[in-house]
PDB file of N, CA and C in Angstrom:
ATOM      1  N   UNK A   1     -22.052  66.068  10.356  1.00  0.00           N
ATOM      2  CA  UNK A   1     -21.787  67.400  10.837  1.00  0.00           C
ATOM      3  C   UNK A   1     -20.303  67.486  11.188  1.00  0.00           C
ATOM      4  N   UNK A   2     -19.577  68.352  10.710  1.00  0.00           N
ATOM      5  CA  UNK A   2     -18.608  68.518  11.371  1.00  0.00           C
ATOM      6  C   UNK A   2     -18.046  69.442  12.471  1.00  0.00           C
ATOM      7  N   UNK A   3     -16.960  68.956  13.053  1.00  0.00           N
ATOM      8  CA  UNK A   3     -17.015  70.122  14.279  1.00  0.00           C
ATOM      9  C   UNK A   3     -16.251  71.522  13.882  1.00  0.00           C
ATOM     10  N   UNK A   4     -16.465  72.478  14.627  1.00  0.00           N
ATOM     11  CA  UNK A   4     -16.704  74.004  14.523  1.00  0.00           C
ATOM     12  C   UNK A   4     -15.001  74.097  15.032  1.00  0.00           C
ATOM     13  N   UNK A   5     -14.256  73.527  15.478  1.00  0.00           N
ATOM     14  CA  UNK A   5     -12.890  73.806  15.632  1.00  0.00           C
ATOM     15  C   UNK A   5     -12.208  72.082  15.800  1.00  0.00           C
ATOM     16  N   UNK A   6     -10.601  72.515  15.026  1.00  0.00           N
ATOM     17  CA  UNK A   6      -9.850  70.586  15.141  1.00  0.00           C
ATOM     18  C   UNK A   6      -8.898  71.456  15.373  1.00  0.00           C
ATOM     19  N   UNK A   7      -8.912  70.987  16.745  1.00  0.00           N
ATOM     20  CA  UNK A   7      -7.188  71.052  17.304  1.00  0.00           C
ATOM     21  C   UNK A   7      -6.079  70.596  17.072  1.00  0.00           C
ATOM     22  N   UNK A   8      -4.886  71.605  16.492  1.00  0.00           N
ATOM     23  CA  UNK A   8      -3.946  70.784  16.697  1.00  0.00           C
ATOM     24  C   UNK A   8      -3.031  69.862  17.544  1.00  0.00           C
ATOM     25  N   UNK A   9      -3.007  68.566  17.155  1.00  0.00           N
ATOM     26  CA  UNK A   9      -2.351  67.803  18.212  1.00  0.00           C
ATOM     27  C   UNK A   9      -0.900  67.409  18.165  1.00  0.00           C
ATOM     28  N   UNK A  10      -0.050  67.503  18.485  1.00  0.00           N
ATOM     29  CA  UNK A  10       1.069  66.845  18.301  1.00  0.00           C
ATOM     30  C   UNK A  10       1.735  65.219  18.939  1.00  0.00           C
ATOM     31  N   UNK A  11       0.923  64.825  19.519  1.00  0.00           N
ATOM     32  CA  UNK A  11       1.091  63.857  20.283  1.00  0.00           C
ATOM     33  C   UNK A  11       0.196  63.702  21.354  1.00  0.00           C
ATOM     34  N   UNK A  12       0.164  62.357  22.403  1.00  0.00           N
ATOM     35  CA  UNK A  12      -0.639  62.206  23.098  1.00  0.00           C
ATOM     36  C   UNK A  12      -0.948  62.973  24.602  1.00  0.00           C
ATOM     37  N   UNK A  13       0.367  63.606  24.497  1.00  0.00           N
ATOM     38  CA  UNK A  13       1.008  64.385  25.795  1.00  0.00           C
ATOM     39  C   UNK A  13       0.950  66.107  25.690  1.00  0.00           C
ATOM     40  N   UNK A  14       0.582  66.072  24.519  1.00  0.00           N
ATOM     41  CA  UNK A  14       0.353  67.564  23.524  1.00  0.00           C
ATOM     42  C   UNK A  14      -0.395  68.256  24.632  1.00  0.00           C
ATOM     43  N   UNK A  15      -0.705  69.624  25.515  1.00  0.00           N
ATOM     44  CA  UNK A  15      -0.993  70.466  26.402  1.00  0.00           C
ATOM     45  C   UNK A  15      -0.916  71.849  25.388  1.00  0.00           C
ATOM     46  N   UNK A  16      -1.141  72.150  24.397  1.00  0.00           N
ATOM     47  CA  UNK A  16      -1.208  73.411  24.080  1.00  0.00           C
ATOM     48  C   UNK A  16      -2.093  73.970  23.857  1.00  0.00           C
ATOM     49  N   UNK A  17      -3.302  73.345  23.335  1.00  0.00           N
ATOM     50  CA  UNK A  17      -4.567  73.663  23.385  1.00  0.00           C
ATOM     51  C   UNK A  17      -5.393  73.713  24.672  1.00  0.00           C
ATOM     52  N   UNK A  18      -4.905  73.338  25.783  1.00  0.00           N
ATOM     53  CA  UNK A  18      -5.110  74.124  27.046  1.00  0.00           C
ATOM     54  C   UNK A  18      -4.461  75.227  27.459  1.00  0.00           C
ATOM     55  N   UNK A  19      -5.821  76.075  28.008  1.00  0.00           N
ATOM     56  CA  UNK A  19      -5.678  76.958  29.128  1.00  0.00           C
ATOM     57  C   UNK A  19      -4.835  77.174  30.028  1.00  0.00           C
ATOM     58  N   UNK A  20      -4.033  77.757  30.340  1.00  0.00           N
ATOM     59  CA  UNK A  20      -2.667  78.429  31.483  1.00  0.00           C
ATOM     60  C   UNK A  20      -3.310  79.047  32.705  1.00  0.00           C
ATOM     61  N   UNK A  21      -3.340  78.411  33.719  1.00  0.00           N
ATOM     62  CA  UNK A  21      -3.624  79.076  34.803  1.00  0.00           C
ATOM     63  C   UNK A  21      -2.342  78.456  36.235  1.00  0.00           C
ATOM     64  N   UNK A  22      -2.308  79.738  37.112  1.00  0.00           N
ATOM     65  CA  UNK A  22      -1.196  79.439  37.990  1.00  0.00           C
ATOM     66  C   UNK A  22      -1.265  78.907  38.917  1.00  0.00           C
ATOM     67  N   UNK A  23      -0.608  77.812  39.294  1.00  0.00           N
ATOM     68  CA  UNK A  23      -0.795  77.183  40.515  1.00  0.00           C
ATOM     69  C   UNK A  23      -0.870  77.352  42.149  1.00  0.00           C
ATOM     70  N   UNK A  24      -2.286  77.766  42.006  1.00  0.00           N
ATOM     71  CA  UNK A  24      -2.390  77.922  43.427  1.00  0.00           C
ATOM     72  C   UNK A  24      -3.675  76.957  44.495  1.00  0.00           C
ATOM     73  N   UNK A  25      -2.810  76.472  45.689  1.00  0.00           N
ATOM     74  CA  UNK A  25      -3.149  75.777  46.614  1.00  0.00           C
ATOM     75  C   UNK A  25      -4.099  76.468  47.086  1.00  0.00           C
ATOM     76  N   UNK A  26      -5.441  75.387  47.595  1.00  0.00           N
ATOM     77  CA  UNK A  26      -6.536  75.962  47.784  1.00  0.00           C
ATOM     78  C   UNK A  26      -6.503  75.887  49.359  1.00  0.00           C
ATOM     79  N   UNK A  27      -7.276  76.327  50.130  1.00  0.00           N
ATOM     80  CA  UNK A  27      -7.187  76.087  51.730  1.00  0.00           C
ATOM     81  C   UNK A  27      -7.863  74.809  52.183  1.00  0.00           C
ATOM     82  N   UNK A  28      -8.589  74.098  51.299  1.00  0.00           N
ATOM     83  CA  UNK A  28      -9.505  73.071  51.351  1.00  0.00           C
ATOM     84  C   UNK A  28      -8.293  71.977  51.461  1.00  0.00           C
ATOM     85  N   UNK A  29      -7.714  71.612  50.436  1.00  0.00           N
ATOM     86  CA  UNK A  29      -6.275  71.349  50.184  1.00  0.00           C
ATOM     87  C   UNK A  29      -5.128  70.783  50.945  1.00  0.00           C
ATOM     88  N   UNK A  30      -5.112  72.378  51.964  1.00  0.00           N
ATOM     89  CA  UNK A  30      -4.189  72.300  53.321  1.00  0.00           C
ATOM     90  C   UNK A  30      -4.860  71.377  53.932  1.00  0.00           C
ATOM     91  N   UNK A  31      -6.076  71.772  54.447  1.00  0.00           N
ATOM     92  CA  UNK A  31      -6.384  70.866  55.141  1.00  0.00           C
ATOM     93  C   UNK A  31      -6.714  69.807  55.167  1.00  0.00           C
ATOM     94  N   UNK A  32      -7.266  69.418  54.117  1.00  0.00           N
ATOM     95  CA  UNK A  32      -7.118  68.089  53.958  1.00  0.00           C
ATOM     96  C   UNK A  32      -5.724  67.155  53.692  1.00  0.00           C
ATOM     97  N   UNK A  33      -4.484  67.696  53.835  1.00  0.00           N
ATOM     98  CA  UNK A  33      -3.362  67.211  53.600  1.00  0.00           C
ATOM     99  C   UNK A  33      -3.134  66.526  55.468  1.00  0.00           C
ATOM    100  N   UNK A  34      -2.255  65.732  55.400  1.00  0.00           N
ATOM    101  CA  UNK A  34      -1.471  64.847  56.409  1.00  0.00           C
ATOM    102  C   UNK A  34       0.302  66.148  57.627  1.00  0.00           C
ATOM    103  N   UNK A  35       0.125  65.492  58.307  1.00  0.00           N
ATOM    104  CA  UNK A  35       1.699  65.917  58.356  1.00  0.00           C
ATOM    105  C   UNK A  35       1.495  67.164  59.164  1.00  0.00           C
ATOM    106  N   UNK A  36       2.816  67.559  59.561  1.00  0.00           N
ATOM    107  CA  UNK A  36       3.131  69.011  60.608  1.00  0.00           C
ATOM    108  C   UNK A  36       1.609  69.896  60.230  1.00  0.00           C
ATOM    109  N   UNK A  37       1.560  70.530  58.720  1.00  0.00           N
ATOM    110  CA  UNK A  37       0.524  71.256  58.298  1.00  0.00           C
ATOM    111  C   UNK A  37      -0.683  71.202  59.124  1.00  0.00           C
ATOM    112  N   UNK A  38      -1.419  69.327  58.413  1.00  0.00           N
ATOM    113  CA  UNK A  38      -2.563  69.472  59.446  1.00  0.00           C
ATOM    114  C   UNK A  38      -3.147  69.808  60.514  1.00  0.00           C
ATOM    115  N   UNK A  39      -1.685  68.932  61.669  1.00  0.00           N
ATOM    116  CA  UNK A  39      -1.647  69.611  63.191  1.00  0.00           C
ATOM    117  C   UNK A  39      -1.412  70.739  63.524  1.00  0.00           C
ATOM    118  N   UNK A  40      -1.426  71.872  62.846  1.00  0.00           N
ATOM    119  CA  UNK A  40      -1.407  73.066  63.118  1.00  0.00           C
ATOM    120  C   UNK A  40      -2.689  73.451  63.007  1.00  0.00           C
ATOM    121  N   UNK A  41      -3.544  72.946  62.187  1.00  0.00           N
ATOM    122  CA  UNK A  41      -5.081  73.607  62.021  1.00  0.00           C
ATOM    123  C   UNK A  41      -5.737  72.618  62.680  1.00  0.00           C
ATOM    124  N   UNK A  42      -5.288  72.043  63.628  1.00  0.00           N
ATOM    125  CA  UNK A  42      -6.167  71.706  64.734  1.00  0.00           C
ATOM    126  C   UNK A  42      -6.185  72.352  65.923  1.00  0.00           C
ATOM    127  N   UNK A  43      -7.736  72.302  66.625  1.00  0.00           N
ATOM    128  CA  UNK A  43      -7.643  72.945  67.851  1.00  0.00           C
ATOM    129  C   UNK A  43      -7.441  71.759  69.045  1.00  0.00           C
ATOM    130  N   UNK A  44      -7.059  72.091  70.182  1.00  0.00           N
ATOM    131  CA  UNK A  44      -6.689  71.563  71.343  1.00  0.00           C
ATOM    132  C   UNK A  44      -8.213  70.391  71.563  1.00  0.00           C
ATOM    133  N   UNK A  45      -8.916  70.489  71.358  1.00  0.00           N
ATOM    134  CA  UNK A  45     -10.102  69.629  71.784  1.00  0.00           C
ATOM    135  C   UNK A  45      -9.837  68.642  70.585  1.00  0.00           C
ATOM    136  N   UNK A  46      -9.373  69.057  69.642  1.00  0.00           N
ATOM    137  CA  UNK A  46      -9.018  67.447  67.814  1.00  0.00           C
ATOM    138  C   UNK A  46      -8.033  67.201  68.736  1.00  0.00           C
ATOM    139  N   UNK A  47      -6.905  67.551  69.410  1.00  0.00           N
ATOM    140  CA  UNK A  47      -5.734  67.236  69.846  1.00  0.00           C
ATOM    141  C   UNK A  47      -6.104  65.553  70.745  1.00  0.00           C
ATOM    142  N   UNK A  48      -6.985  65.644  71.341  1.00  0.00           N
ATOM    143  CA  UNK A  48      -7.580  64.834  72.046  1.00  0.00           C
ATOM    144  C   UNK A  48      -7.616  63.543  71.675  1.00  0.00           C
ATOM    145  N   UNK A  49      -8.425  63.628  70.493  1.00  0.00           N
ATOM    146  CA  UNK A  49      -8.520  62.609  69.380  1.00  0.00           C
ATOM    147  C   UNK A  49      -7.985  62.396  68.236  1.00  0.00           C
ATOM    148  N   UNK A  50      -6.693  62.792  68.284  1.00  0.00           N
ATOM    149  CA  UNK A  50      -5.532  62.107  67.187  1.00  0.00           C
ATOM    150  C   UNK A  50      -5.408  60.616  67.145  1.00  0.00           C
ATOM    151  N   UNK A  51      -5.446  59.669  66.120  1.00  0.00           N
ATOM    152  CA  UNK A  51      -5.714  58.701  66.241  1.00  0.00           C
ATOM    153  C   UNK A  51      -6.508  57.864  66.775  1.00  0.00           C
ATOM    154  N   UNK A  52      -7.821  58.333  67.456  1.00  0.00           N
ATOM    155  CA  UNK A  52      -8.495  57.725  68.088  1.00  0.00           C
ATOM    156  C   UNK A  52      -9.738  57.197  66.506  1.00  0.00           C
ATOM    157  N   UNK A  53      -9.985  55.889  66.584  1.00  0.00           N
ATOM    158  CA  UNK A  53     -10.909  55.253  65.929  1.00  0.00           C
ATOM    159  C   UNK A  53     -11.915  54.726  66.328  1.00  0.00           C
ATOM    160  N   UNK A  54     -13.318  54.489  65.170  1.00  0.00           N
ATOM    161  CA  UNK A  54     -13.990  53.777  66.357  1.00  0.00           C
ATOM    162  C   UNK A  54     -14.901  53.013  65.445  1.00  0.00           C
ATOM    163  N   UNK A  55     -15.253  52.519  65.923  1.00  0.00           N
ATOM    164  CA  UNK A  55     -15.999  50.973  65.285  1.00  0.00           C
ATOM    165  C   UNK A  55     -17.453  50.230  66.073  1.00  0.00           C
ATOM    166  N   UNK A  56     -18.546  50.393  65.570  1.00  0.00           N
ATOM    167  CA  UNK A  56     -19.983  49.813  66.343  1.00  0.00           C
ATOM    168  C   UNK A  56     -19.690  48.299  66.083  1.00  0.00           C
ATOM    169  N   UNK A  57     -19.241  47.619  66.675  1.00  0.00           N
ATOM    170  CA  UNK A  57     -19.436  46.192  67.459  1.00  0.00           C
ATOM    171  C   UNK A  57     -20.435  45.401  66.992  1.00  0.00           C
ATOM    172  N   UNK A  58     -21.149  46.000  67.705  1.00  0.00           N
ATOM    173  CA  UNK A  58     -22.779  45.788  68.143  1.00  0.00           C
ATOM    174  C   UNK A  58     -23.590  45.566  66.701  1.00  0.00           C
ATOM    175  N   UNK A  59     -23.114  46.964  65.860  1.00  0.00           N
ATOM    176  CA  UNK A  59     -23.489  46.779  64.678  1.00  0.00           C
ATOM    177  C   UNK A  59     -22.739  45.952  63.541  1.00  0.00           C
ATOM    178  N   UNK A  60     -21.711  45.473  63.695  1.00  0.00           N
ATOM    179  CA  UNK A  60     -20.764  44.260  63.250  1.00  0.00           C
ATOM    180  C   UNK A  60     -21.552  43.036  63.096  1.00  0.00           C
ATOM    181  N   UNK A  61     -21.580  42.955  64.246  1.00  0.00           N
ATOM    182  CA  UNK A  61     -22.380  41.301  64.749  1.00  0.00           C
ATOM    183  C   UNK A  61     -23.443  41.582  64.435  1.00  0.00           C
ATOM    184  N   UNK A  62     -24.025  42.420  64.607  1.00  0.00           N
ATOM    185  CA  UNK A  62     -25.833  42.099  64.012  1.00  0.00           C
ATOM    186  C   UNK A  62     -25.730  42.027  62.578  1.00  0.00           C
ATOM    187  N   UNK A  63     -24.759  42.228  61.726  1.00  0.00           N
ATOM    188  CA  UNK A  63     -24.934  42.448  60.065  1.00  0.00           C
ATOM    189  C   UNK A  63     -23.932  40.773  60.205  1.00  0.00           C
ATOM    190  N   UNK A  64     -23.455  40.177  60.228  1.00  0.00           N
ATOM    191  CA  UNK A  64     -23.133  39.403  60.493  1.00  0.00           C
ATOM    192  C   UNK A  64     -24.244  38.148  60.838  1.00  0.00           C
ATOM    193  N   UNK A  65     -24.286  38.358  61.570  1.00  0.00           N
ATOM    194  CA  UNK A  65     -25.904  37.397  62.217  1.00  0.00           C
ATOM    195  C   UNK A  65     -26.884  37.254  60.984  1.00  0.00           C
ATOM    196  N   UNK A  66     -27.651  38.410  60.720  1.00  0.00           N
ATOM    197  CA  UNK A  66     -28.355  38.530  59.538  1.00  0.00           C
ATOM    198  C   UNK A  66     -27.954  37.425  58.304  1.00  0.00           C
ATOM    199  N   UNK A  67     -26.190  37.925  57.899  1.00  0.00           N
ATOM    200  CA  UNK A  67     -25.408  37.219  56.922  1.00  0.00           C
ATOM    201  C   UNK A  67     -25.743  35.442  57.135  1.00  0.00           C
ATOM    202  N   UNK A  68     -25.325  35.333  58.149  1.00  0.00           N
ATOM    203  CA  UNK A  68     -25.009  33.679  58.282  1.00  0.00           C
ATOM    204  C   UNK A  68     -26.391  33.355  58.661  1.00  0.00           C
ATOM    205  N   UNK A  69     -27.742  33.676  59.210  1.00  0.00           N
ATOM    206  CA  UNK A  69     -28.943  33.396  59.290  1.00  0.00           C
ATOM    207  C   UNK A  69     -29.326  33.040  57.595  1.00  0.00           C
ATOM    208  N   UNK A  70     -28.896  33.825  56.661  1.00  0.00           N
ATOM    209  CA  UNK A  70     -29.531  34.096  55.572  1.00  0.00           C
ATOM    210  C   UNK A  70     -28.797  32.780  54.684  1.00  0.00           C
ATOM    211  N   UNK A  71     -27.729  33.044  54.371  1.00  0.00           N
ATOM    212  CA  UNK A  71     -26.498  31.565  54.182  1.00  0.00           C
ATOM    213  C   UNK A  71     -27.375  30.378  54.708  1.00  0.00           C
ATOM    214  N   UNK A  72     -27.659  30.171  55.912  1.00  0.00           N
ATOM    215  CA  UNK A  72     -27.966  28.652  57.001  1.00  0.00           C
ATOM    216  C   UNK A  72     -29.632  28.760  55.678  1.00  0.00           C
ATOM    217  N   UNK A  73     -30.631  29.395  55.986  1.00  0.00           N
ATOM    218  CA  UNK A  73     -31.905  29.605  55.190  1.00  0.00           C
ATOM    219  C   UNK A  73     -31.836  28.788  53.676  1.00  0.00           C
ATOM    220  N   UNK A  74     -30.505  29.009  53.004  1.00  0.00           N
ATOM    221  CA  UNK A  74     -30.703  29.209  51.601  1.00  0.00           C
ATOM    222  C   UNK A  74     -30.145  27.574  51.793  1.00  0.00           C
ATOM    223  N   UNK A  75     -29.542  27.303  52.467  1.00  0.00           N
ATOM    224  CA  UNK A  75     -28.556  26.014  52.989  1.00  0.00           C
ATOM    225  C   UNK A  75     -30.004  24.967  53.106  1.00  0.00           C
ATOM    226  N   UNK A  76     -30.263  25.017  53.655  1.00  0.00           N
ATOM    227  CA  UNK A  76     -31.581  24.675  54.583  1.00  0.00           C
ATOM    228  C   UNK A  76     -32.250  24.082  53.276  1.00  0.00           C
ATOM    229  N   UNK A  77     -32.799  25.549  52.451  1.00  0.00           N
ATOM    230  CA  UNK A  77     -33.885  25.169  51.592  1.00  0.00           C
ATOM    231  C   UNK A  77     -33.247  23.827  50.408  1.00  0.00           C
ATOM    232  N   UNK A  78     -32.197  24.554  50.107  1.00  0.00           N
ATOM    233  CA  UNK A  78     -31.528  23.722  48.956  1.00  0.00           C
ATOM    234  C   UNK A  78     -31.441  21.810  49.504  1.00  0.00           C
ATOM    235  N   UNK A  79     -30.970  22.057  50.215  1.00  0.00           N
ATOM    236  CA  UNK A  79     -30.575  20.804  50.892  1.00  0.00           C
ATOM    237  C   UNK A  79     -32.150  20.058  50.794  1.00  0.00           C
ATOM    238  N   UNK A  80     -32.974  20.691  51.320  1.00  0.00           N
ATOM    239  CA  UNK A  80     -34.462  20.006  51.424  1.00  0.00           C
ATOM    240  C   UNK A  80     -35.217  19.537  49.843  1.00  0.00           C
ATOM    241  N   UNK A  81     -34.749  20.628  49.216  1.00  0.00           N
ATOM    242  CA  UNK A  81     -35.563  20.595  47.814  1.00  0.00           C
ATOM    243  C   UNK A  81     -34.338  19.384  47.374  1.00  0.00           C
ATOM    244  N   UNK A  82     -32.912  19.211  47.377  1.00  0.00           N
ATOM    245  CA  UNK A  82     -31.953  17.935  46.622  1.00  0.00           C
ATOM    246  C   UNK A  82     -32.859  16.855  47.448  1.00  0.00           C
ATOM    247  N   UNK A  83     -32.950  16.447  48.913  1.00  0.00           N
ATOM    248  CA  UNK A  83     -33.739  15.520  49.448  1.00  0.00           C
ATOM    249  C   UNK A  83     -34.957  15.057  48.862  1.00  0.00           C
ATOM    250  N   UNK A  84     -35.744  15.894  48.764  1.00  0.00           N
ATOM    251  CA  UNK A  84     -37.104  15.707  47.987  1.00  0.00           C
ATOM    252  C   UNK A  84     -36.907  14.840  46.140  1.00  0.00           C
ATOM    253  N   UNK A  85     -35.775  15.691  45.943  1.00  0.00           N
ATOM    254  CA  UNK A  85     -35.425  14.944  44.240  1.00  0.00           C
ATOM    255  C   UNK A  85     -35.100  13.341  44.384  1.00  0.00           C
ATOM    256  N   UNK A  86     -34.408  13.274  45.624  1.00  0.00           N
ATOM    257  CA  UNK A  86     -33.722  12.134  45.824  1.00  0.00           C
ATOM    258  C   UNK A  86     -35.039  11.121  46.018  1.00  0.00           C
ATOM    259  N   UNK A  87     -35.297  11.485  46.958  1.00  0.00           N
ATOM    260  CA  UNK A  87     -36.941  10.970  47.499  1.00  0.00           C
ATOM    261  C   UNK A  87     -37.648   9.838  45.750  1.00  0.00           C
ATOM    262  N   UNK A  88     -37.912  11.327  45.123  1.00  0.00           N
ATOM    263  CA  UNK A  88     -38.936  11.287  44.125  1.00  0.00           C
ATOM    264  C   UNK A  88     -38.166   9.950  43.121  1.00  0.00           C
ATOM    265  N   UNK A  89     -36.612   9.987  43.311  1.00  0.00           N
ATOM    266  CA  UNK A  89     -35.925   9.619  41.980  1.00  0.00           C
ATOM    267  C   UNK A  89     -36.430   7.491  42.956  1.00  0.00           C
ATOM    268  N   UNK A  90     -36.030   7.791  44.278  1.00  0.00           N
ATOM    269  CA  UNK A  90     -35.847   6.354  44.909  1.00  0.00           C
ATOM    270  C   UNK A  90     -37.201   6.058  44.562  1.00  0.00           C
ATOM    271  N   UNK A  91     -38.311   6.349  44.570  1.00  0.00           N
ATOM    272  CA  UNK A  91     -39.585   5.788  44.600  1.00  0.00           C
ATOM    273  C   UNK A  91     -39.897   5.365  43.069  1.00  0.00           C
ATOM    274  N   UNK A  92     -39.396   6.027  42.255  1.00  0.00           N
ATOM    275  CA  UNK A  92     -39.831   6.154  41.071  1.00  0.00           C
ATOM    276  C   UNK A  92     -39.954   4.693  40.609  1.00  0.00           C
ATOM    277  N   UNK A  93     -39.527   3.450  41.308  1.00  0.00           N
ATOM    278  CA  UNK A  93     -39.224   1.870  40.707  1.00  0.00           C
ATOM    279  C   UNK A  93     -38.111   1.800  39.367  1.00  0.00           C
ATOM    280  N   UNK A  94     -37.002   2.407  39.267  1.00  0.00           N
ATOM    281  CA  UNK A  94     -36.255   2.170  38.674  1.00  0.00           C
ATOM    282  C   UNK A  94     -35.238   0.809  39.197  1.00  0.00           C
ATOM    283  N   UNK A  95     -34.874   0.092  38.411  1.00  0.00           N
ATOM    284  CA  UNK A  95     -34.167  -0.763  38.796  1.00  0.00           C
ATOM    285  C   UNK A  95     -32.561  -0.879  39.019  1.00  0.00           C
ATOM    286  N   UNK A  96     -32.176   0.786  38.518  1.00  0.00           N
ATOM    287  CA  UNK A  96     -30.742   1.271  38.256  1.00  0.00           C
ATOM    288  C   UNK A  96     -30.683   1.338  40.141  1.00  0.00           C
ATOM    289  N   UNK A  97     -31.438   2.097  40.335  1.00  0.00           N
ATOM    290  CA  UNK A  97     -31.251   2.721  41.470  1.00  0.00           C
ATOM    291  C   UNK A  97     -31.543   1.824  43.366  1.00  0.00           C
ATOM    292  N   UNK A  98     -30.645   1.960  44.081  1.00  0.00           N
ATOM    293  CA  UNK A  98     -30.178   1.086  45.249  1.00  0.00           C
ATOM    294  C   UNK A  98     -31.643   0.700  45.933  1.00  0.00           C
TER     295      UNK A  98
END
């Protein structure tokens, strides 16, 4: 099938086969921008909390905890199941082995 229109291209940077529309800044835009601007579309109560950040602790360390509980578990098992191989290999009466 072929297509219903082939644009001409002149290069990779080629813009002529687009649409012209004028540049205008949206209000979404403003505000979401940094700088003098922003602090003007804040009210006195944001003023408060300029730079203020904040961070659950509490919830840090418990995802944390979880982490290294789960790590120590997998630690744990592995280590037990190489022991057990070791076990199986010493009994086996090989004469290679100590």
């Amino acid at each position: 099938m072929e297509a219903a229109f082939k644009p001409q291209v002149n290069g990779e940077l080629d813009t002529q086969n687009f649409m012209k529309f004028d540049e205008v800044e949206s209000p979404d835009a403003a505000r979401a921008g940094s700088g003098s601007s922003r602090k003007m579309l804040l009210t006195p109560k944001d003023l408060n909390f300029v730079g203020y950040t904040y961070k659950n602790f509490d919830a840090v360390k418990e995802g944390l905890r979880q982490s290294l509980s789960e790590s120590m578990q997998d630690y744990a098992s592995k280590r037990t199941t190489d022991e057990t191989g070791l076990q199986m290999l010493a009994s086996s009466g090989d004469p290679m082995l100590p």
